[in-house]
Protein backbone atom coordinates (compact mmCIF):
# COMPACT_ATOMS: atom_id res chain seq x y z
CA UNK A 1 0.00 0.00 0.00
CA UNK A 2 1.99 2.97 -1.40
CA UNK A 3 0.75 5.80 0.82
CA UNK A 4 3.40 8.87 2.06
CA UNK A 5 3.28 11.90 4.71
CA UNK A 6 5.35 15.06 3.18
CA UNK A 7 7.47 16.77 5.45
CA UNK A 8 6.62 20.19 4.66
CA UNK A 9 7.85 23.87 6.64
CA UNK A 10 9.80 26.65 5.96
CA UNK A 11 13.70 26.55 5.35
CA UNK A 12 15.89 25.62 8.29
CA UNK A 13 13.37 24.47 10.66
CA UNK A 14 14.52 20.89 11.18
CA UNK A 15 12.97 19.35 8.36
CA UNK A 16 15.53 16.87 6.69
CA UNK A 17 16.91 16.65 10.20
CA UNK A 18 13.87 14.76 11.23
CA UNK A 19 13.95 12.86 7.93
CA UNK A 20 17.59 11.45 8.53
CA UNK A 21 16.65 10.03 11.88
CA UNK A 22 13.12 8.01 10.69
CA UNK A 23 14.24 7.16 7.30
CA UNK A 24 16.16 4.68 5.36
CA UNK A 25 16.59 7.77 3.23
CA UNK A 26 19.00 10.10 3.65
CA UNK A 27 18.63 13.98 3.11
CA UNK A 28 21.59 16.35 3.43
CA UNK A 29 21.12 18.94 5.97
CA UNK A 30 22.88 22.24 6.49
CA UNK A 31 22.53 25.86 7.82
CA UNK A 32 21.27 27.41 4.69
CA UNK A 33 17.64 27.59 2.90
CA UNK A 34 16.63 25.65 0.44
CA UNK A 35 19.35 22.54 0.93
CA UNK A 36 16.78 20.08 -0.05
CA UNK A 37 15.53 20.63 -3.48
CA UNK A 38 14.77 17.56 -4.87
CA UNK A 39 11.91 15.81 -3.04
CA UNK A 40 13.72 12.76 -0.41
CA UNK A 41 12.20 9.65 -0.34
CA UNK A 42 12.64 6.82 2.45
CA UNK A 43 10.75 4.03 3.87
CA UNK A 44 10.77 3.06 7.73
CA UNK A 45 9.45 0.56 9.77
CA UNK A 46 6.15 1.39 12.28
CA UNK A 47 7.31 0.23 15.65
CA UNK A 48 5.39 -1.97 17.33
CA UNK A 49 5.56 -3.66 20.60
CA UNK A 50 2.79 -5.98 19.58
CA UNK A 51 4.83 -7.63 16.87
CA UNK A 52 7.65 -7.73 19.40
CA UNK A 53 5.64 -10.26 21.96
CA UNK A 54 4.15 -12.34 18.79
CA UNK A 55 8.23 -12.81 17.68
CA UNK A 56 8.86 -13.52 21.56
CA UNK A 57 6.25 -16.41 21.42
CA UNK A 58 6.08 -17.93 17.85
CA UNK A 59 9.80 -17.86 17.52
CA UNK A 60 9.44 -17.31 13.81
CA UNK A 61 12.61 -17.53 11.23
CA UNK A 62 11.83 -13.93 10.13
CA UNK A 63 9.94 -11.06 11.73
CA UNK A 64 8.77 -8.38 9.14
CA UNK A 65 7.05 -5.18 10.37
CA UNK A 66 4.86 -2.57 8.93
CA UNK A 67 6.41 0.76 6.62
CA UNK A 68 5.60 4.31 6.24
CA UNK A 69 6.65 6.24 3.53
CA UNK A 70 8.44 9.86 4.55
CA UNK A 71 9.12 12.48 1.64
CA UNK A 72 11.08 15.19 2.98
CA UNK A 73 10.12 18.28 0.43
CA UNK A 74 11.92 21.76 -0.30
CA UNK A 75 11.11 24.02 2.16
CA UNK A 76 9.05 26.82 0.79
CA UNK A 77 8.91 30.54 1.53
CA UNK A 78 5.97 33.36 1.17
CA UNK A 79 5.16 33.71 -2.54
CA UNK A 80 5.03 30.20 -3.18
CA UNK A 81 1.85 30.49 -5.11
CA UNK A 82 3.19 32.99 -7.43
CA UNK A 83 6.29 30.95 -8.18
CA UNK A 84 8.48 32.45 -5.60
CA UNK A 85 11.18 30.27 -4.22
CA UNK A 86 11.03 26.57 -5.08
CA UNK A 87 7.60 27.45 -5.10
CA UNK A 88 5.57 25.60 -7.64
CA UNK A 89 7.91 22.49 -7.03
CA UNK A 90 6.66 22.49 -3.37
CA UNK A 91 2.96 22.34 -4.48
CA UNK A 92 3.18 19.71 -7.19
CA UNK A 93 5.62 17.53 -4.38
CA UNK A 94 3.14 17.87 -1.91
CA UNK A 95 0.20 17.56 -3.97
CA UNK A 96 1.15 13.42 -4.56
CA UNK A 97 1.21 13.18 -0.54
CA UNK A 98 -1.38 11.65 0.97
CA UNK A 99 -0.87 13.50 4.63
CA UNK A 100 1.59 16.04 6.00
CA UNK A 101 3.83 16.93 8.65
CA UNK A 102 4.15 20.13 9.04
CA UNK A 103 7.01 21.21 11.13
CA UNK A 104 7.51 24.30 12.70
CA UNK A 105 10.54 25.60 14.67
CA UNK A 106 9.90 25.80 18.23
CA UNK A 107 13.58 26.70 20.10
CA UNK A 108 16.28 29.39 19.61
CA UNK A 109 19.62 29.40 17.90
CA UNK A 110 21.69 32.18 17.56
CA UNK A 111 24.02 29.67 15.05
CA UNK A 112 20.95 28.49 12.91
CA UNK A 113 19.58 31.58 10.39
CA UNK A 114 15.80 31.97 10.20
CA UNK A 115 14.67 32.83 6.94
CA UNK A 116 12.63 35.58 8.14
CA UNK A 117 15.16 36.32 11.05
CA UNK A 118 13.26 35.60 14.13
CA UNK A 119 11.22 32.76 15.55
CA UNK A 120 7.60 32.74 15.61
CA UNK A 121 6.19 29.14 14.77
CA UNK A 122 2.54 30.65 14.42
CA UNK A 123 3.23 32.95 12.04
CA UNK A 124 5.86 30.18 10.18
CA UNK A 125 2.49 28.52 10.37
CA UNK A 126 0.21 30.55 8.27
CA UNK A 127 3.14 31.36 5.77
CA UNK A 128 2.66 28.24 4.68
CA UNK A 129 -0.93 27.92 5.29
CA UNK A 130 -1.52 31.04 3.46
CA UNK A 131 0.33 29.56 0.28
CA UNK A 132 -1.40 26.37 0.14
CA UNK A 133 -4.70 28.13 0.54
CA UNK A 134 -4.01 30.63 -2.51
CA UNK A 135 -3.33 27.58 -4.80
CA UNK A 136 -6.77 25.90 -3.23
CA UNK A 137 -8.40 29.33 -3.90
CA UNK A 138 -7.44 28.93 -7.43
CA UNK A 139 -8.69 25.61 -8.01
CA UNK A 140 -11.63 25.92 -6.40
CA UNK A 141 -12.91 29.12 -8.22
CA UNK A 142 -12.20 27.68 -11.00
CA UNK A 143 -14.13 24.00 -10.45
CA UNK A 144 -16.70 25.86 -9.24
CA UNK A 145 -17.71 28.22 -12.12
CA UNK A 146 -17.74 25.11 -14.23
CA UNK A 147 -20.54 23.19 -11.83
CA UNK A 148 -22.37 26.30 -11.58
CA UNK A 149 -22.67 26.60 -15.27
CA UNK A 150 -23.55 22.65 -15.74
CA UNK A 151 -26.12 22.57 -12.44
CA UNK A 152 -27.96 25.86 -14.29
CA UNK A 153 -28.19 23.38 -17.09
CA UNK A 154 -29.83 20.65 -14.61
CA UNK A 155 -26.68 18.40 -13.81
CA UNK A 156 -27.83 17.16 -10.52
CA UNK A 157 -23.99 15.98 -9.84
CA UNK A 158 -22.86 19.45 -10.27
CA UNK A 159 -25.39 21.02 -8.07
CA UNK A 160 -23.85 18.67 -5.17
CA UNK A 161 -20.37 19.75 -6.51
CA UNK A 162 -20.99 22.98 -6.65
CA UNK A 163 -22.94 23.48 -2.76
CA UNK A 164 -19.06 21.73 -1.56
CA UNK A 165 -16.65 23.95 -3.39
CA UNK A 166 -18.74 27.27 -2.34
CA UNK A 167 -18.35 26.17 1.03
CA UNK A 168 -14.82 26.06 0.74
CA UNK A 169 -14.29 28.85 -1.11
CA UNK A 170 -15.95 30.91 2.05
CA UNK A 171 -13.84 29.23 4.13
CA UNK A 172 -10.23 30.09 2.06
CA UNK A 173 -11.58 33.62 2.01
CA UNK A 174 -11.68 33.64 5.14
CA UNK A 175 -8.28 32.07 6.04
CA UNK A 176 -9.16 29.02 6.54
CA UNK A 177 -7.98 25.82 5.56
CA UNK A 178 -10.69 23.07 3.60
CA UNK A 179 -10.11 20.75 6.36
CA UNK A 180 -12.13 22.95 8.65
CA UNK A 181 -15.55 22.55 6.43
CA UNK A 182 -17.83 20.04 8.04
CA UNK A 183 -18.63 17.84 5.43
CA UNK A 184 -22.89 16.64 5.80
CA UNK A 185 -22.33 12.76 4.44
CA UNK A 186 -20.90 10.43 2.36
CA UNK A 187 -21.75 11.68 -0.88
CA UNK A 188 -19.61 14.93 0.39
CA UNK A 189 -16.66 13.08 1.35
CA UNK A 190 -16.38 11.40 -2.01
CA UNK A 191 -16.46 14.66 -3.47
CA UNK A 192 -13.73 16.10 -1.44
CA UNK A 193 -11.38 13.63 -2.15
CA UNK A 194 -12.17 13.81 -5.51
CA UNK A 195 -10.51 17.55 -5.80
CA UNK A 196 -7.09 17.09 -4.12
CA UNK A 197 -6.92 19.41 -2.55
CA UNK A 198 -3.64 21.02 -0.52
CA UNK A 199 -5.54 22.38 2.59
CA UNK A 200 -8.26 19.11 2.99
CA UNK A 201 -5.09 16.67 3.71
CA UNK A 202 -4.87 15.30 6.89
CA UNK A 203 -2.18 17.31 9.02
CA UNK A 204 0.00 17.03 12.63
CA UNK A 205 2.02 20.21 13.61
CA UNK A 206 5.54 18.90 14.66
CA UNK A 207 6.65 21.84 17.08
CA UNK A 208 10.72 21.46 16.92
CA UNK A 209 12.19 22.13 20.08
CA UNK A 210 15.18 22.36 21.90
CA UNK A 211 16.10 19.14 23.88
CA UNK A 212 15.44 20.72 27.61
CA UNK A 213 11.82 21.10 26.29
CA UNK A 214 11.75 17.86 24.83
CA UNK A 215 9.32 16.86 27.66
CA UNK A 216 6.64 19.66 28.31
CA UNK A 217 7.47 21.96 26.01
CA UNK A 218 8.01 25.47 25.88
CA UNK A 219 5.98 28.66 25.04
CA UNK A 220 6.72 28.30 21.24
CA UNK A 221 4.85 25.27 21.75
CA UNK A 222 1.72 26.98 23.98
CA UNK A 223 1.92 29.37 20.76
CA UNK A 224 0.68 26.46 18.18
CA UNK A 225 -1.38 24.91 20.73
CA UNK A 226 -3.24 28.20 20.80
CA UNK A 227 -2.93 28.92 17.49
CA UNK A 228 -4.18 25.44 16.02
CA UNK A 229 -7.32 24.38 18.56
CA UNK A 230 -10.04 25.02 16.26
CA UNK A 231 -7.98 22.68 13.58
CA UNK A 232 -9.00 18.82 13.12
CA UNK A 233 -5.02 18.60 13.79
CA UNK A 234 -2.69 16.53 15.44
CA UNK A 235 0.28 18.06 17.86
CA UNK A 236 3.75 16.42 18.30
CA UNK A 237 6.82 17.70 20.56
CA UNK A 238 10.05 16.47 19.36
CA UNK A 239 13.60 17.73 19.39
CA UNK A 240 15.10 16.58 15.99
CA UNK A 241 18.60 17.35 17.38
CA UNK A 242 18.18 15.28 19.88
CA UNK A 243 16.80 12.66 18.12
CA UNK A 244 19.46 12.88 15.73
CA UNK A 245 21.86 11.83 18.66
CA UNK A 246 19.61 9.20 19.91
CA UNK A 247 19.25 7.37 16.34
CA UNK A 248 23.62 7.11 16.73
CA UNK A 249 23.23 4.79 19.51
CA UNK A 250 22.77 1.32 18.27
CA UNK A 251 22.59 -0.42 22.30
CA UNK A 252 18.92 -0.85 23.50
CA UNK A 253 19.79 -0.25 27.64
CA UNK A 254 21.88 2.77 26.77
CA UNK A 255 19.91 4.37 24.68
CA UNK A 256 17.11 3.86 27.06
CA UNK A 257 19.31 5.38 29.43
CA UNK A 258 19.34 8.56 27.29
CA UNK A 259 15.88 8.94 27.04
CA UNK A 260 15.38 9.33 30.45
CA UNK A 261 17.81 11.95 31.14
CA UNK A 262 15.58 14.17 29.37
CA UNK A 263 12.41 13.10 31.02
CA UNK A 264 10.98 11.22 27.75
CA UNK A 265 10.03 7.26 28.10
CA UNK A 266 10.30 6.69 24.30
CA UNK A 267 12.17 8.13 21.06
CA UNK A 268 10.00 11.15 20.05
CA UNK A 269 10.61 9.43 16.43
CA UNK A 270 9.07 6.67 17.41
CA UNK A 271 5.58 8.30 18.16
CA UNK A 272 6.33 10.42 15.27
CA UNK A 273 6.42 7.37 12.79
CA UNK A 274 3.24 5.61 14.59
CA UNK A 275 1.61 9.36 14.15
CA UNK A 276 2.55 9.15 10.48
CA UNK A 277 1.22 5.80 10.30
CA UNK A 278 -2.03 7.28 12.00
CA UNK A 279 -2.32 10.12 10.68
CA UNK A 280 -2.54 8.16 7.09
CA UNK A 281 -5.85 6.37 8.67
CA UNK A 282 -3.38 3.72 8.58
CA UNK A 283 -4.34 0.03 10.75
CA UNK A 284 -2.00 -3.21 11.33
CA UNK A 285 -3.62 -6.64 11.38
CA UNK A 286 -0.88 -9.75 11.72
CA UNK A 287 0.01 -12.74 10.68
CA UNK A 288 1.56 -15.07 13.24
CA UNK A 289 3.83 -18.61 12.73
CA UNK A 290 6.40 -20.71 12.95
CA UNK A 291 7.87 -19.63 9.80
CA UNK A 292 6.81 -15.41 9.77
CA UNK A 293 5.44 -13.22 12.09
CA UNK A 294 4.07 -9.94 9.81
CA UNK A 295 2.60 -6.70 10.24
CA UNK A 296 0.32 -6.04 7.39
CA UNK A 297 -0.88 -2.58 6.46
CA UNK A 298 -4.35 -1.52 5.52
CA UNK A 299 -7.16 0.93 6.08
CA UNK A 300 -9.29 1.65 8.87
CA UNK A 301 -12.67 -0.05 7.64
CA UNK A 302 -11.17 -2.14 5.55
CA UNK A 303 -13.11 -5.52 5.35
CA UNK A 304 -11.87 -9.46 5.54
CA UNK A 305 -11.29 -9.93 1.50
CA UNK A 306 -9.55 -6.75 1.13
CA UNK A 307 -7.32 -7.82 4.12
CA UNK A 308 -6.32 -10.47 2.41
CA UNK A 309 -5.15 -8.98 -0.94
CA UNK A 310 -2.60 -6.96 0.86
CA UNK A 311 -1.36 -10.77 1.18
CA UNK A 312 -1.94 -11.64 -2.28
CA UNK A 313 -4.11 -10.67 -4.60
CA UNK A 314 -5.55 -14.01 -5.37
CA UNK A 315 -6.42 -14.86 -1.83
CA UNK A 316 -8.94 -11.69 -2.30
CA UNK A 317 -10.92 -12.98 -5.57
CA UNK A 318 -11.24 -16.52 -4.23
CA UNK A 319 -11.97 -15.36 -0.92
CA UNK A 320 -14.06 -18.11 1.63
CA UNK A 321 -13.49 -16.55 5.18
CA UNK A 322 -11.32 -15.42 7.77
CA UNK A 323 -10.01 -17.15 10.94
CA UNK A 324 -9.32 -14.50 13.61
CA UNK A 325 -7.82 -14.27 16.48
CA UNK A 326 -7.85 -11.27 18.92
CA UNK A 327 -4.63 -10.46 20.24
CA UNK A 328 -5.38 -10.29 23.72
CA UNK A 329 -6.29 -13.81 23.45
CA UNK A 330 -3.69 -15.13 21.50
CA UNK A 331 -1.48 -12.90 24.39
CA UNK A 332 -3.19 -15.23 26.82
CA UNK A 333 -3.51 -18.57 25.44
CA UNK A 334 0.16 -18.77 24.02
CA UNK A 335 -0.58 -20.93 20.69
CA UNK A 336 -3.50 -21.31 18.09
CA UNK A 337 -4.53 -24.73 19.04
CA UNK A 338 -5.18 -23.06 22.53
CA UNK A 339 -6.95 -20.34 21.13
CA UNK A 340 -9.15 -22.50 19.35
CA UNK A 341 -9.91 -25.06 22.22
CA UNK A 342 -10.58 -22.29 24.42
CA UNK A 343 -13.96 -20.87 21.74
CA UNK A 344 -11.49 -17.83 21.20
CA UNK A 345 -11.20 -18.39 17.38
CA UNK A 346 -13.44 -16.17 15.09
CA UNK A 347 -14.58 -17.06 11.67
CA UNK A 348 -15.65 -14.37 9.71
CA UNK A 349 -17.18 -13.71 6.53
CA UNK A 350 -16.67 -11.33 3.50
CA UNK A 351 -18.65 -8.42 5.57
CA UNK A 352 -16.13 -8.21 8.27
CA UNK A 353 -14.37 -5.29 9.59
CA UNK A 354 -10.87 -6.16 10.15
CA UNK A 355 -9.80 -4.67 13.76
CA UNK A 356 -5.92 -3.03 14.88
CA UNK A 357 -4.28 -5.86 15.83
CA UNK A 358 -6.48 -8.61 14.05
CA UNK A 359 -4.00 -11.92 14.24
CA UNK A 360 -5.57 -13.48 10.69
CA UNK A 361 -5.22 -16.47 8.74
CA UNK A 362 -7.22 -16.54 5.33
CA UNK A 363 -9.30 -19.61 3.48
CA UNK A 364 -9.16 -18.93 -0.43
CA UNK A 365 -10.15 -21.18 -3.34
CA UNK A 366 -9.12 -19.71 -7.01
């Protein structure tokens, strides 16, 4: 499932930074705008501690786990929608993401230059919102004259088109992004995804901070907090440059040992990635044996067949049923002959809803 969160801000906020320590990719990073111009691509594995206890008791000859894909994209600066900068690059790189992470600086460095030469993540913030909304303006406007012309002409379809994209052109006039119109049903949400567009992608603020804040935060942070309530956003604290130091140390204990000298019980990289993962409406269900234990990636509501075409896409067309096992149960009866003595194993149909941490094993006839 080929699905990728941009890392999007303005130059020299931490950006590739934070891409070096979660990817397999790796951007350059320096103390000048615009060092990443070509769009960075890496995949990383989605920690999880489930897959670590299904290892511990299957004992498998291979453990594979779940992947994210990061692109770490130019940073852009005001004027973006007019071509400023690397500005029509940015749009068209983050225009094939699917979700973004939008990081904003958070901490002060007399050594690291701020392209507008002081630090306010807020207004960072709506630099970048502003640009992205311009370009939605555009697209809008211009959808919309075309359904209002073909619903005058009694193009039902249109009409429906047409109520969407007025609502979010009165909310880009206003300053507003297109994930902040409530959309009524279904019908609505198909339509929406249907524009791509910039400001209706799914979003979490990373506030970069400066590693004694790593914990609670600072007042940069309080800033975005503030600044982002009335937003259907997420909110992540992370210092990159600590993180960056962290990702060196290859020894569990010791780096464990790290962490807690600043207060922080896990990498913030870690939550970042499983954010990512989230924020991608992203879900893991598992497959569990002697020979593979595997995290498997689809999407929340996702039902049994489709499940099983991650897997292969033949064990989705001759689809018969799903054996499922909770993972609290297979947690607490050890094997899948216990499982299934105990009444705990679950045979579903074509209808069902495959759960976060489903452990699955699929029936197929082609």
């Amino acid at each position: 499932m080929s699905l990728k969160c941009g890392i999007v801000g303005l130059p020299n906020v931490g950006k590739s930074t934070l891409f070096n320590c979660i990817s397999s990719g790796k951007a350059q990073s320096a103390n000048f705008p615009f060092c990443t111009i070509e769009p960075n691509l890496g995949s990383t594995n989605v920690p999880d501690k489930r897959l670590d206890r299904l290892t511990e008791l299957c004992q498998p000859k291979r453990t594979i786990p779940a992947t994210v894909d990061i692109v770490d994209i130019a940073g852009l600066v005001k004027g973006a929608s007019r071509g400023e900068g690397l500005g029509n690059q940015f749009l068209a790189n983050i225009r094939e993401t699917d979700a973004i992470l939008h990081v904003l600086r958070c901490f002060d460095d007399g050594n690291i230059v701020h392209v507008d030469g002081s630090i306010d993540p807020v207004r960072d913030k709506e630099v970048i919102d502003l640009e992205l909304q311009i370009k939605d303006l555009e697209t809008v406007e211009a959808r919309l004259a075309k359904a209002e012309k073909a619903g005058k002409a009694g193009d039902k379809d249109a009409r429906k088109l047409a109520d969407v994209l007025i609502r979010y052109k009165e909310a880009l006039m206003a300053g507003k992004s297109c994930r902040s119109v409530e959309l009524v049903n279904e019908e609505e949400e198909e339509i929406a995804k249907s524009l791509f567009l910039l400001t209706n992608k799914p979003v979490m603020y990373v506030c970069n901070v400066d590693e004694n804040s790593a914990a609670s935060g600072n007042s940069y942070v309080d800033a975005v907090r503030e600044a982002v309530k009335d937003e259907n956003a997420e909110i992540l604290v992370i210092a990159a440059k600590t993180e960056s130091e962290i990702a060196e140390i290859e020894d569990y204990d010791e780096r464990q040992m790290f962490l807690s000298e600043y207060g922080l019980e896990e990498s913030g990289v870690v939550r970042l990635i499983q954010g990512a993962y989230k924020l991608l409406g992203l879900q893991t269900f598992f497959t569990a044996g002697a020979d593979e234990c595997r995290a498997w990636t689809i999407r929340k509501g996702d039902k049994a067949p489709k499940a099983a075409g991650v897997i292969h896409t033949d064990f989705e067309k001759g689809f018969i049923r799903a054996e499922v096992i909770k993972f609290d149960d297979f947690m607490t009866y050890k094997t899948e002959a216990a499982v299934r003595a105990a009444g705990k194993m679950g045979v579903e149909g074509k209808e069902y809803v495959v759960q976060d941490g489903d452990i699955m094993h699929f029936l197929f006839n082609v």
